[in-house]
Protein backbone atom coordinates (compact mmCIF):
# COMPACT_ATOMS: atom_id res chain seq x y z
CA UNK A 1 30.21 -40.95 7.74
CA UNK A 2 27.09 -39.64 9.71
CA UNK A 3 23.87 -41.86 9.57
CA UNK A 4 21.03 -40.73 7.91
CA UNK A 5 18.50 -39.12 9.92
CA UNK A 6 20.11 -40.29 13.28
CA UNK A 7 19.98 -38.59 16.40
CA UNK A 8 22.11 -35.73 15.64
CA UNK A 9 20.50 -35.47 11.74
CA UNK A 10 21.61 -31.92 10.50
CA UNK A 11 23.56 -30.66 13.82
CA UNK A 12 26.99 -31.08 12.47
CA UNK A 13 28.73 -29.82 15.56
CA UNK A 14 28.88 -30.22 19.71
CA UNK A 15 27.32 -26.82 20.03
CA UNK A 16 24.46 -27.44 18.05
CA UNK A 17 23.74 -30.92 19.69
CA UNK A 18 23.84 -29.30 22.87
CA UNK A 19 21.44 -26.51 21.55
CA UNK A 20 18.80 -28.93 20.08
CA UNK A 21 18.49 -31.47 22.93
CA UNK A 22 18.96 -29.87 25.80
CA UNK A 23 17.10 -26.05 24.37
CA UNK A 24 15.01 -26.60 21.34
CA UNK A 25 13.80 -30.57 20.99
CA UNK A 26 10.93 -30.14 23.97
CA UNK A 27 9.75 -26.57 23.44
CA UNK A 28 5.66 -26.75 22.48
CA UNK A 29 4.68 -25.30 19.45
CA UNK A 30 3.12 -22.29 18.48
CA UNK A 31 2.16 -23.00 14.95
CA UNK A 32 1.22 -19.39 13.98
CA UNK A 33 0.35 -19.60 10.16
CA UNK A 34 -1.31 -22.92 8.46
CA UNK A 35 -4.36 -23.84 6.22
CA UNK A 36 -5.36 -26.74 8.69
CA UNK A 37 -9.25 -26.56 8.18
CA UNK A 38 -11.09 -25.90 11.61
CA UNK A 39 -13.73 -28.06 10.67
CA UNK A 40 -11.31 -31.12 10.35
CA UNK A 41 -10.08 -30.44 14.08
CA UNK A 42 -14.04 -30.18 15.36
CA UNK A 43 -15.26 -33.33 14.02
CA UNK A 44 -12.02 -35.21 15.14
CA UNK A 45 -11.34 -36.29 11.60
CA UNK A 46 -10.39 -39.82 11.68
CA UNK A 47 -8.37 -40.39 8.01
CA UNK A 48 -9.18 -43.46 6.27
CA UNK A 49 -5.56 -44.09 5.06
CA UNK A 50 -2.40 -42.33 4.51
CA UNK A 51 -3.07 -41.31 1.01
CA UNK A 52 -5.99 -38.98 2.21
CA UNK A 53 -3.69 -38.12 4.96
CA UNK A 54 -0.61 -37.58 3.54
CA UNK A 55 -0.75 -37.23 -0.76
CA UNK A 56 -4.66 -35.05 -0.07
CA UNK A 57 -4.08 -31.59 -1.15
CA UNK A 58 -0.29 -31.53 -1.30
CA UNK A 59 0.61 -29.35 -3.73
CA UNK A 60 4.20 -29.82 -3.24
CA UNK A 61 4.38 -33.59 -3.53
CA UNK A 62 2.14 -33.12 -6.34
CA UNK A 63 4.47 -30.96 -8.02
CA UNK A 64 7.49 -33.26 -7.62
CA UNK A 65 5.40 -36.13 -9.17
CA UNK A 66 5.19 -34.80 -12.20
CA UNK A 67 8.61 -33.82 -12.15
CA UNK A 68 9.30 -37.34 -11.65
CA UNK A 69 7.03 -38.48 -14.63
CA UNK A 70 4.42 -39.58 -12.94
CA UNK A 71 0.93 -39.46 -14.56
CA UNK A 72 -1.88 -37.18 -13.29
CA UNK A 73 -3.91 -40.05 -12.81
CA UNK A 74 -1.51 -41.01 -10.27
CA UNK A 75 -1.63 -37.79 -8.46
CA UNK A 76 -5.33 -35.93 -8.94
CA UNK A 77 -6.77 -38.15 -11.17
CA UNK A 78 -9.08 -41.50 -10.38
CA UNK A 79 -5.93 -44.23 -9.75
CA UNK A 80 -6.97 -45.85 -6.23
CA UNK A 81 -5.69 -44.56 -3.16
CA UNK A 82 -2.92 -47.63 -3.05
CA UNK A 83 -1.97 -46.52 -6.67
CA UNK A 84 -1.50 -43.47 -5.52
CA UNK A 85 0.63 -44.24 -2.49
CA UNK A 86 2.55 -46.52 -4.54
CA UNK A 87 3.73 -44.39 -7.09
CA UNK A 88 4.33 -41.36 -4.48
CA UNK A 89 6.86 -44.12 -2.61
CA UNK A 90 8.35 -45.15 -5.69
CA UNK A 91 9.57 -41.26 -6.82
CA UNK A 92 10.39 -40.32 -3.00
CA UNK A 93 12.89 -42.96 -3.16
CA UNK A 94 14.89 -40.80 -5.20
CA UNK A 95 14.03 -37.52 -4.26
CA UNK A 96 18.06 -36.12 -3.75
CA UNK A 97 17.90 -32.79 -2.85
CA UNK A 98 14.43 -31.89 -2.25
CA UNK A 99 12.63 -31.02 1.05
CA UNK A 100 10.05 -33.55 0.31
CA UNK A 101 12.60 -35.76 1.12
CA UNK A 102 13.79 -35.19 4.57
CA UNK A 103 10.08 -34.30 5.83
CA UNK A 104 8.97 -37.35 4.55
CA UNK A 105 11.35 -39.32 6.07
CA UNK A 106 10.84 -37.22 9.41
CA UNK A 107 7.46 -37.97 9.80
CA UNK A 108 7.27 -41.47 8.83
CA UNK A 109 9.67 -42.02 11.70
CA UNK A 110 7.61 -39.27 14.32
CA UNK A 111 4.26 -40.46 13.52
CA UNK A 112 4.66 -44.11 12.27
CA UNK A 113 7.87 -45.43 13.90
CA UNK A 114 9.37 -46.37 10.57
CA UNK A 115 13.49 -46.62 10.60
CA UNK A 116 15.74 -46.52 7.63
CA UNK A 117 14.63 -44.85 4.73
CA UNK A 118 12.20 -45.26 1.56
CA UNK A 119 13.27 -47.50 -1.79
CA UNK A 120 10.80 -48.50 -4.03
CA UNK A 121 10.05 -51.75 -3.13
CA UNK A 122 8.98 -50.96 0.63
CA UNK A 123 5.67 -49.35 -0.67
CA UNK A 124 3.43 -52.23 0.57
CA UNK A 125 4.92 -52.25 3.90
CA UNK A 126 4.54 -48.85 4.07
CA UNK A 127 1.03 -48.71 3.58
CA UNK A 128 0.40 -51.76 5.85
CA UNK A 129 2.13 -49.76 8.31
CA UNK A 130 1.09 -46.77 8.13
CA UNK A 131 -2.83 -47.83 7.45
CA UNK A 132 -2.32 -49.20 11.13
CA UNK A 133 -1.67 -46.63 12.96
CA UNK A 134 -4.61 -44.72 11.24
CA UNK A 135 -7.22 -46.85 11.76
CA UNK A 136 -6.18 -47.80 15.43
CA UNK A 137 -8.60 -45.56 16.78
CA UNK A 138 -5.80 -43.12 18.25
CA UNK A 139 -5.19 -41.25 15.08
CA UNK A 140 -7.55 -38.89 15.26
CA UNK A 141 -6.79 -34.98 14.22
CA UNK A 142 -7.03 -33.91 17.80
CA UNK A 143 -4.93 -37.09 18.62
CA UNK A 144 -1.98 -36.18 16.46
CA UNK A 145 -1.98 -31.98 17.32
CA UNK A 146 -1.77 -33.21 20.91
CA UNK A 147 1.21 -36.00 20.29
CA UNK A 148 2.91 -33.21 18.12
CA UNK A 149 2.65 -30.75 21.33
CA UNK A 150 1.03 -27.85 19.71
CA UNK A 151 0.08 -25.14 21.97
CA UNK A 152 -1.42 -22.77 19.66
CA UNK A 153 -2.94 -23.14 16.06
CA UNK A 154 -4.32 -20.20 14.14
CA UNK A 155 -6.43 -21.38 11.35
CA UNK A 156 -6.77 -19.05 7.98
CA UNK A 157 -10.17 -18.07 7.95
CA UNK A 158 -12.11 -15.58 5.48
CA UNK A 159 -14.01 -12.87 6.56
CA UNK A 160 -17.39 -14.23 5.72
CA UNK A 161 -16.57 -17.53 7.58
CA UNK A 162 -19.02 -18.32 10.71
CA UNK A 163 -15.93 -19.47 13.00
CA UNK A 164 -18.93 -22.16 14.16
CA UNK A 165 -15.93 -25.19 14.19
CA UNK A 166 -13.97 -22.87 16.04
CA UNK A 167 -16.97 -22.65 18.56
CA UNK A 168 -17.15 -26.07 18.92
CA UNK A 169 -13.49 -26.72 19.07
CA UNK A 170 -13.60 -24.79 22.15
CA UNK A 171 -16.42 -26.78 23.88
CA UNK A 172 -14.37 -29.80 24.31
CA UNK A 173 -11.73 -28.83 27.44
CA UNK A 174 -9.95 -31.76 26.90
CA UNK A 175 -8.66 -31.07 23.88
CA UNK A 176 -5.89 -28.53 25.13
CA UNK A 177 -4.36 -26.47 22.30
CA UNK A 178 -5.85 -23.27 21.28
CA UNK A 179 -7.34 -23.34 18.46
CA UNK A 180 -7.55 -19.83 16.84
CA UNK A 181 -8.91 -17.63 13.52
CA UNK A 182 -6.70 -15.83 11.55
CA UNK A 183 -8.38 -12.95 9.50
CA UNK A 184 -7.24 -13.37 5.44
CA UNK A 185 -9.48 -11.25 3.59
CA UNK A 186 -7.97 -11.83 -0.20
CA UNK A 187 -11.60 -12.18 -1.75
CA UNK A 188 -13.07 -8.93 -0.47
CA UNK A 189 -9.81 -7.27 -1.94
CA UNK A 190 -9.11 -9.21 -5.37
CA UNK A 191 -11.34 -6.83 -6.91
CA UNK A 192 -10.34 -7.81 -10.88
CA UNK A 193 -11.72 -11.88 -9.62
CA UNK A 194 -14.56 -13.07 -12.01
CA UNK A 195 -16.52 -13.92 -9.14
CA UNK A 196 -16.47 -10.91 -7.14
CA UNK A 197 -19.43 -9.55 -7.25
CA UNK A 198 -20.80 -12.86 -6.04
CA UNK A 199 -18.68 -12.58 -2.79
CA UNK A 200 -19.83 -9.47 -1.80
CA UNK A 201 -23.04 -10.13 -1.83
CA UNK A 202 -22.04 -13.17 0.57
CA UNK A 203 -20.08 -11.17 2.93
CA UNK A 204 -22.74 -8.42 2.67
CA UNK A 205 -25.45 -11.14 4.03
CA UNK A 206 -22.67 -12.00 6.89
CA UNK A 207 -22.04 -8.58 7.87
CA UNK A 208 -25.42 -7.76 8.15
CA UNK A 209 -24.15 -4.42 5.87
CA UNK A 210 -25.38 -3.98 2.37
CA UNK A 211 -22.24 -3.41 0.43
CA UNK A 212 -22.84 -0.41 -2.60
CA UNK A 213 -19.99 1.44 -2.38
CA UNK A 214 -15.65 0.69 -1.15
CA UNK A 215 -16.94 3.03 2.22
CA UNK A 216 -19.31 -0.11 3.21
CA UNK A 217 -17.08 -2.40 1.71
CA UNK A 218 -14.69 -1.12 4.70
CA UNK A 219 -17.29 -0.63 7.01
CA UNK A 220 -18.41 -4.76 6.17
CA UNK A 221 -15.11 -5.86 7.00
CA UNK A 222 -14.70 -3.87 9.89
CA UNK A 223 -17.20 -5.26 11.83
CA UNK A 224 -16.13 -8.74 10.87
CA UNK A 225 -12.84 -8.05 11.98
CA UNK A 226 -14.25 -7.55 15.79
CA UNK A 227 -16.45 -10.08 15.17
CA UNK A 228 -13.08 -12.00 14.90
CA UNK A 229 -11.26 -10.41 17.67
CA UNK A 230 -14.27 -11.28 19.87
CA UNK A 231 -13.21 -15.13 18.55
CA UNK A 232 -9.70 -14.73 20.17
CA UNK A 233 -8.13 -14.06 16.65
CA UNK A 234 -4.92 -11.93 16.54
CA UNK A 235 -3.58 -12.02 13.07
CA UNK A 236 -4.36 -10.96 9.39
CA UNK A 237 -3.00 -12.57 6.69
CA UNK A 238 -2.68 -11.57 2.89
CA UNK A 239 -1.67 -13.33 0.23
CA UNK A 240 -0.64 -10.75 -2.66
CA UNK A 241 1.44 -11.17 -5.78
CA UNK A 242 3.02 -8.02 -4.86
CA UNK A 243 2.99 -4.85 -3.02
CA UNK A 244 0.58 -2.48 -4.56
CA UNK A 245 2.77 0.94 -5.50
CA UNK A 246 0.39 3.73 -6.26
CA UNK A 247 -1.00 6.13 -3.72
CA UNK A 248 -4.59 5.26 -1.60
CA UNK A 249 -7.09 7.03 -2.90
CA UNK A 250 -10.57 6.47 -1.58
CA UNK A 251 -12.28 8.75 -3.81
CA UNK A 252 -10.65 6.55 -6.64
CA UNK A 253 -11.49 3.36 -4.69
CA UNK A 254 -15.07 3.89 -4.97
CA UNK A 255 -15.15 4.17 -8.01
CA UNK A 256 -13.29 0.96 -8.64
CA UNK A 257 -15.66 -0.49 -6.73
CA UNK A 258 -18.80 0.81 -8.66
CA UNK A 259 -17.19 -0.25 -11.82
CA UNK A 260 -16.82 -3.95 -10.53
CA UNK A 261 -20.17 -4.11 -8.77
CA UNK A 262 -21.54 -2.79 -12.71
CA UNK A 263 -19.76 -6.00 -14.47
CA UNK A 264 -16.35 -4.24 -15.46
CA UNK A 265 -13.21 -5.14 -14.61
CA UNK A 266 -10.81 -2.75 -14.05
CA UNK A 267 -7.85 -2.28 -15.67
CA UNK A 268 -4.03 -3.33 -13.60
CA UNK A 269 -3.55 0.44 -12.45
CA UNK A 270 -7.09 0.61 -10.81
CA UNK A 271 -6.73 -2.80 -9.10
CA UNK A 272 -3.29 -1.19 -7.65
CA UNK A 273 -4.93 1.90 -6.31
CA UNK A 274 -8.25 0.38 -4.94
CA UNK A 275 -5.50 -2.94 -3.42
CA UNK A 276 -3.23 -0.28 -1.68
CA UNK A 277 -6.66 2.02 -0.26
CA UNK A 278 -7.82 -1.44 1.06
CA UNK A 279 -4.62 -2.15 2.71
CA UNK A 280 -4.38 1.13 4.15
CA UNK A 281 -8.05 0.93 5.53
CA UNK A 282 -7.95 -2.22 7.04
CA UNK A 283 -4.51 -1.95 8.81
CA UNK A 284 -4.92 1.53 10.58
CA UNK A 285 -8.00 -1.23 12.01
CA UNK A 286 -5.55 -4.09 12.95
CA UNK A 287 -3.78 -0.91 14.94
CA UNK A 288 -6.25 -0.03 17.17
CA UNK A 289 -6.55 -4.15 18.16
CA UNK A 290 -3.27 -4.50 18.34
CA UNK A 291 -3.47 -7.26 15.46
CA UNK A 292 -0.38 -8.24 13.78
CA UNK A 293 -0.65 -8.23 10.09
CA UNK A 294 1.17 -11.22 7.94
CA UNK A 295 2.07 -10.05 4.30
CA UNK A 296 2.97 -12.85 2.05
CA UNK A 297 3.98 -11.77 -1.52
CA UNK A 298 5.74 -12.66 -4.24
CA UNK A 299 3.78 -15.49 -5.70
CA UNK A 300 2.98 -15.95 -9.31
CA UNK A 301 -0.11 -18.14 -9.12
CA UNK A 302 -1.86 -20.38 -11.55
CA UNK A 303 0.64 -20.32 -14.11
CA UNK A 304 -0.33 -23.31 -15.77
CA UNK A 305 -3.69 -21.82 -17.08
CA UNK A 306 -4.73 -25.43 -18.87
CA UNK A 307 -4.15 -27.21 -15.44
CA UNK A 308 -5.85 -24.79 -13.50
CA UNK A 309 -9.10 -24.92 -15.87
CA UNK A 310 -9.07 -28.43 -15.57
CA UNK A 311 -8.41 -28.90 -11.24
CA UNK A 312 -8.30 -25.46 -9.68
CA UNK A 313 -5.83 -23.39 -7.65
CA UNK A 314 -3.33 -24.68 -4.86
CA UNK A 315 -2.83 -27.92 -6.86
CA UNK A 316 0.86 -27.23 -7.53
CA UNK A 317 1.16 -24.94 -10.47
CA UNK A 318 2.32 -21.59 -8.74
CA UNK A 319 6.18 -20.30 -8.81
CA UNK A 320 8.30 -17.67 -7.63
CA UNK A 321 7.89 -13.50 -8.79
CA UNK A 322 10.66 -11.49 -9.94
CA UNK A 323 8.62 -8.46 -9.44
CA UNK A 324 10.94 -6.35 -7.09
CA UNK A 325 8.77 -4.61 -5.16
CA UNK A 326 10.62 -4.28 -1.85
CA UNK A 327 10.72 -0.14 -2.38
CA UNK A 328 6.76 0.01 -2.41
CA UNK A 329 7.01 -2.33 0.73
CA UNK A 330 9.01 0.54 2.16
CA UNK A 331 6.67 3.28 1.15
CA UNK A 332 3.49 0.76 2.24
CA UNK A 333 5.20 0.99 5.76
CA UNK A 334 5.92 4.88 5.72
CA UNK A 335 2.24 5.36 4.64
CA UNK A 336 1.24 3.53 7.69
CA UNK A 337 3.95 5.59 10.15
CA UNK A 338 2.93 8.95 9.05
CA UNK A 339 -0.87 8.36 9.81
CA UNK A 340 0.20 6.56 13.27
CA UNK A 341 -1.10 3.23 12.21
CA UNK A 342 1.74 0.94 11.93
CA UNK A 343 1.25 -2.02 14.13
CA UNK A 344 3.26 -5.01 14.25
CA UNK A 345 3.59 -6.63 10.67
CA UNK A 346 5.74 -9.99 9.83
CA UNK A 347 6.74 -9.88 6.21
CA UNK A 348 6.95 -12.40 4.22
CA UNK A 349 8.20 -12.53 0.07
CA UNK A 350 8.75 -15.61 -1.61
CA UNK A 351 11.87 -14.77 -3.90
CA UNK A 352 14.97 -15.31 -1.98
CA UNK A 353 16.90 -12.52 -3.54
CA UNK A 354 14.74 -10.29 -1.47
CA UNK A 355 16.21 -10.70 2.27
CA UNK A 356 18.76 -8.26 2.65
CA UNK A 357 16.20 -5.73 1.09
CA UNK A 358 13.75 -7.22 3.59
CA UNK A 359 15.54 -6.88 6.70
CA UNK A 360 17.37 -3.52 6.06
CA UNK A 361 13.79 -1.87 5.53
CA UNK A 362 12.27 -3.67 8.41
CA UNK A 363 14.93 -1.77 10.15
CA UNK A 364 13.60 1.10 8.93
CA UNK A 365 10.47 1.05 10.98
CA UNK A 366 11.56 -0.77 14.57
CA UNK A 367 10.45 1.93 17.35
CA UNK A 368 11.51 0.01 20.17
CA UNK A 369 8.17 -0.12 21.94
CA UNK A 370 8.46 -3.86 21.13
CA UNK A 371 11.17 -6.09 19.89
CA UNK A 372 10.91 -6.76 16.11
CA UNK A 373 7.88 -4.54 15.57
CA UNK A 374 8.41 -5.20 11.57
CA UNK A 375 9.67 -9.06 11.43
CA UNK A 376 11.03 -10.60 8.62
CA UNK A 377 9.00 -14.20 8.35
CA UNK A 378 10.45 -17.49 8.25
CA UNK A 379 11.92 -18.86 4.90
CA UNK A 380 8.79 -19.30 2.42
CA UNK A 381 6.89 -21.86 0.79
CA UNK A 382 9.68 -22.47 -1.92
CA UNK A 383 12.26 -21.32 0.66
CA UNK A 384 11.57 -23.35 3.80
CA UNK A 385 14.08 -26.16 3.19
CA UNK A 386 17.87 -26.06 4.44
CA UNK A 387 19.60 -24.03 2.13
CA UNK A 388 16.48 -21.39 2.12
CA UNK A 389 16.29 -21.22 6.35
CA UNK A 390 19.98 -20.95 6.34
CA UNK A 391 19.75 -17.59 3.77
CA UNK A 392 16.78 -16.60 5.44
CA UNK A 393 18.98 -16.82 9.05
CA UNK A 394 22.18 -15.23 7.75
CA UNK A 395 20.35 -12.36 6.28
CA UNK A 396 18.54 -11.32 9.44
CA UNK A 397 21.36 -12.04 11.89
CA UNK A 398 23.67 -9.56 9.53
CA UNK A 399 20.63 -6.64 9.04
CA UNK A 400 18.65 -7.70 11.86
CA UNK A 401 17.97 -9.08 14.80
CA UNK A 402 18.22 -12.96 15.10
CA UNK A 403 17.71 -13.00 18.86
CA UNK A 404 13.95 -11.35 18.38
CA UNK A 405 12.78 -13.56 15.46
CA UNK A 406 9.08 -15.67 15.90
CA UNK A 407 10.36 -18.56 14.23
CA UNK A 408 8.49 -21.20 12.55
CA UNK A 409 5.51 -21.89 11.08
CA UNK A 410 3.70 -24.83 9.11
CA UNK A 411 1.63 -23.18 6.28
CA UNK A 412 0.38 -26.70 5.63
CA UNK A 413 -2.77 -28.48 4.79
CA UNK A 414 -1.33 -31.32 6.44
CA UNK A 415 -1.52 -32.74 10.15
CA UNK A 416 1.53 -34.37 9.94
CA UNK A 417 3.47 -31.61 9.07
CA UNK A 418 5.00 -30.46 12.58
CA UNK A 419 8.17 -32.23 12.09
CA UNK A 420 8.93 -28.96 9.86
CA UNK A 421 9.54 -27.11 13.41
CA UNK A 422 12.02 -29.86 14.46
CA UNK A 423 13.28 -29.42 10.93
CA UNK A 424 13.71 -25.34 11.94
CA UNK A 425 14.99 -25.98 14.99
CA UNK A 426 17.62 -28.29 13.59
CA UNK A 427 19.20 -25.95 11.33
CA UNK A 428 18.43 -22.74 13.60
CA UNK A 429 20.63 -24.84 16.80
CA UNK A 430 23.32 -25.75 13.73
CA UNK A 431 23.71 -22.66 12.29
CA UNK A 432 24.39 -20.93 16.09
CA UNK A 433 26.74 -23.79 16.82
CA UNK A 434 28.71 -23.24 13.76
CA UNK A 435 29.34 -19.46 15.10
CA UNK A 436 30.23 -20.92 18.66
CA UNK A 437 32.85 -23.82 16.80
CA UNK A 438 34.47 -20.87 14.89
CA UNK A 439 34.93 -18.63 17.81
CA UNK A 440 32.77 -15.83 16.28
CA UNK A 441 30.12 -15.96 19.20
CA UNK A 442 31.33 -17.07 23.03
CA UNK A 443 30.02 -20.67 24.22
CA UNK A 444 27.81 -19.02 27.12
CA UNK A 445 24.72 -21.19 27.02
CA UNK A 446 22.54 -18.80 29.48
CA UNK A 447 22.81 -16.38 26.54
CA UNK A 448 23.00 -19.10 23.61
CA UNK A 449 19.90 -21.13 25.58
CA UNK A 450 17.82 -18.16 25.79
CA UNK A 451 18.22 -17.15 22.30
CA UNK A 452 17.57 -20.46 21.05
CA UNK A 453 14.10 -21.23 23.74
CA UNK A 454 12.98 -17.13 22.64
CA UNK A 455 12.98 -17.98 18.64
CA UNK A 456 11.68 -21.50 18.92
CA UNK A 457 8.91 -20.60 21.21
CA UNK A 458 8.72 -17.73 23.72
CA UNK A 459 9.31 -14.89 20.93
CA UNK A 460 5.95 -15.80 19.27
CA UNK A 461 3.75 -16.18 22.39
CA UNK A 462 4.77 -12.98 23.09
CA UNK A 463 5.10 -11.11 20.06
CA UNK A 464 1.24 -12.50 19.23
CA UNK A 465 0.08 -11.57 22.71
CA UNK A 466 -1.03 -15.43 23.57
């Protein structure tokens, strides 16, 4: 019987030791995709415990609390941040199964040198523990990005954001990863939102462009996207529930728009059309920069409507869509094609059931002018545990092509979260070994070493032009 979490946790065979340790374990970071708040990272945030650091906007440990019959008090309410703490050790101690579970464990041992694992009774000597390394002065957010060996960290920023921290961030040349915007313009296209009108107005003020009409709505957000590009960012990001089906229609758009800006909200059809003209618009933009575009759909948000009244969104009441919706992902990439303005897009869908769909339209659209033009992004939010990467890997090595993938990403709030690319690169080094121990890929590491260094680091510092 293996130990838990020892040297060789999740590499079940010699290939796949061999692959992590001597390939994957040192490779720096490119941590392409996360909600790390620039501001945080230019004021050096020291945390005041581990609570704010580790239980502070964490949806998904919120989520499993409750699971776990723990009281909101305990989670968002006003319980101290011990109490807190306390009761978040107390559940992870039985926490079979979960994710939650192994990253925990992985970055109490990374960050805080702690051995063993978690039982409820070791939640005072946790928080002795961990409080010491947080308050020693060398805990700093800069201090743990560098320890973690980031490279490269694209914040996601909206369009009406200053990028000021982002300034500053880049000011202090000893702090050596790049920090860099990412471009996620959700609230300029979320036309149906209550408070729309009100953030048009605000980017209008930004933009320096008064916004009466979807033409200067596009116009608005163009020049904030070269006002980003100037910032060093590369990406987009959207978050969507899914894939908007009907035709763009700018003629149609505009009057969306006018409807909203007049206090109406329009109906689900005319949120479609004016979503899919907006999509259109702003990627034959991304094109001419050479931007890649992240698409992340498939996310039914807010579902508890009570909750959400009572502590707002991201606070661990979304799930996963059913909507299939991988055919108007194929005719949202054709659109782009046939006007010449399909640049380099990673897609991303939160049900599982959609990979094969995923990776056989990708295929679709590859024109060999770069490898994995149309990627398939890592496993997602709900998927990015073992069983989910593992889908996520057989699916594209089968349609697709493994060798080409960017790998990893964070999508976390959190500064401790970078064990999740160990966590990757675990599983991605296992599940190559296994094909190596069964004699269904030869046991040439030049080719097996290269594959493994390209998707853990190299394939996204070139795929994102760093």
């Amino acid at each position: 019987m293996k130990a838990f979490l020892d040297d060789n946790f999740l590499l079940n065979n010699d290939a796949a030791v061999r692959l992590f340790n001597e390939y994957a374990k040192d490779m720096p970071i490119i941590d392409y995709h996360c909600h790390i708040d620039a501001k945080d990272i230019a004021e050096n945030k020291e945390f005041k415990n581990i609570t704010e650091l580790w239980l502070g906007g964490d949806h998904y440990k919120w989520r499993f609390m409750r699971a776990a019959g723990v009281d909101e008090y305990f989670i968002t309410g006003d319980a101290t941040d011990k109490e807190k703490f306390l009761k978040w050790i107390e559940v992870l101690s039985s926490a079979f199964g979960n994710p939650l579970y192994h990253w925990s464990h992985m970055e109490l041992k990374r960050y805080f040198g702690f051995e063993g694992h978690v039982t409820k009774g070791c939640g005072e000597e946790l928080w002795d523990k961990c409080n010491a390394v947080i308050t020693s002065g060398n805990f700093k957010a800069k201090d743990i990005i560098s320890m973690s060996d980031v490279e490269i960290l694209c914040t996601t920023d909206d369009p009406a954001d200053t990028l000021e921290y982002h300034d500053i961030i880049k000011e202090d040349t000893s702090f050596k990863c790049r920090v860099l915007p990412a471009f996620r313009p959700d609230n300029a296209m979320n036309v149906e939102k209550e408070n729309y009108p009100d953030y048009i107005a605000k980017l209008g003020k930004v933009s320096g462009i008064k916004i009466d009409s979807f033409d200067n709505l596009i116009k608005a957000l163009k020049e904030r996207i070269h006002f980003f590009n100037e910032k060093g960012c590369r990406l987009s990001d959207h978050g969507l529930w899914y894939i908007p089906f009907s035709d763009a229609d700018e003629v149609k758009a505009n009057e969306v728009f006018a409807k909203r800006i007049n206090g109406e909200i329009p109906n689900p059809l005319e949120c479609d059309i004016f979503q899919k003209t907006f999509l259109i618009k702003l990627h034959e933009e991304y094109k001419k920069l050479n931007w890649v575009s992240q698409l992340h759909y498939g996310c039914k948000r807010d579902n508890n409507t009570v909750m959400f009244k009572k502590i707002g969104p991201n606070t661990g009441f979304d799930a996963i869509s059913r909507i299939a919706c991988e055919d108007s992902l194929a005719g949202f990439l054709d659109c782009l094609n046939s006007k010449d303005a399909l640049g380099k897009i990673i897609v991303y869908s939160l049900n599982p059931n959609a990979n094969e769909a995923i990776d056989t339209i990708c295929a679709c659209f590859q024109d060999g002018k770069s490898v994995n033009k149309i990627q398939h992004g890592s496993a997602w939010w709900f998927n990015d545990h073992y069983l989910g990467m593992n889908a996520h890997l057989k699916s594209l090595a089968s349609n697709g092509n493994l060798p080409g993938f960017v790998g990893m990403l964070t999508d976390s709030r959190s500064f401790v979260s970078y064990t999740r690319h160990e966590y990757f690169r675990r599983i991605l080094c296992n599940f190559i070994g296994e094909a190596v121990e069964n004699g269904e890929f030869p046991e040439d590491y030049k080719i097996l070493s290269k594959i493994v260094k390209d998707i853990s680091y190299y394939n996204a510092k070139n795929y994102f032009n760093f």
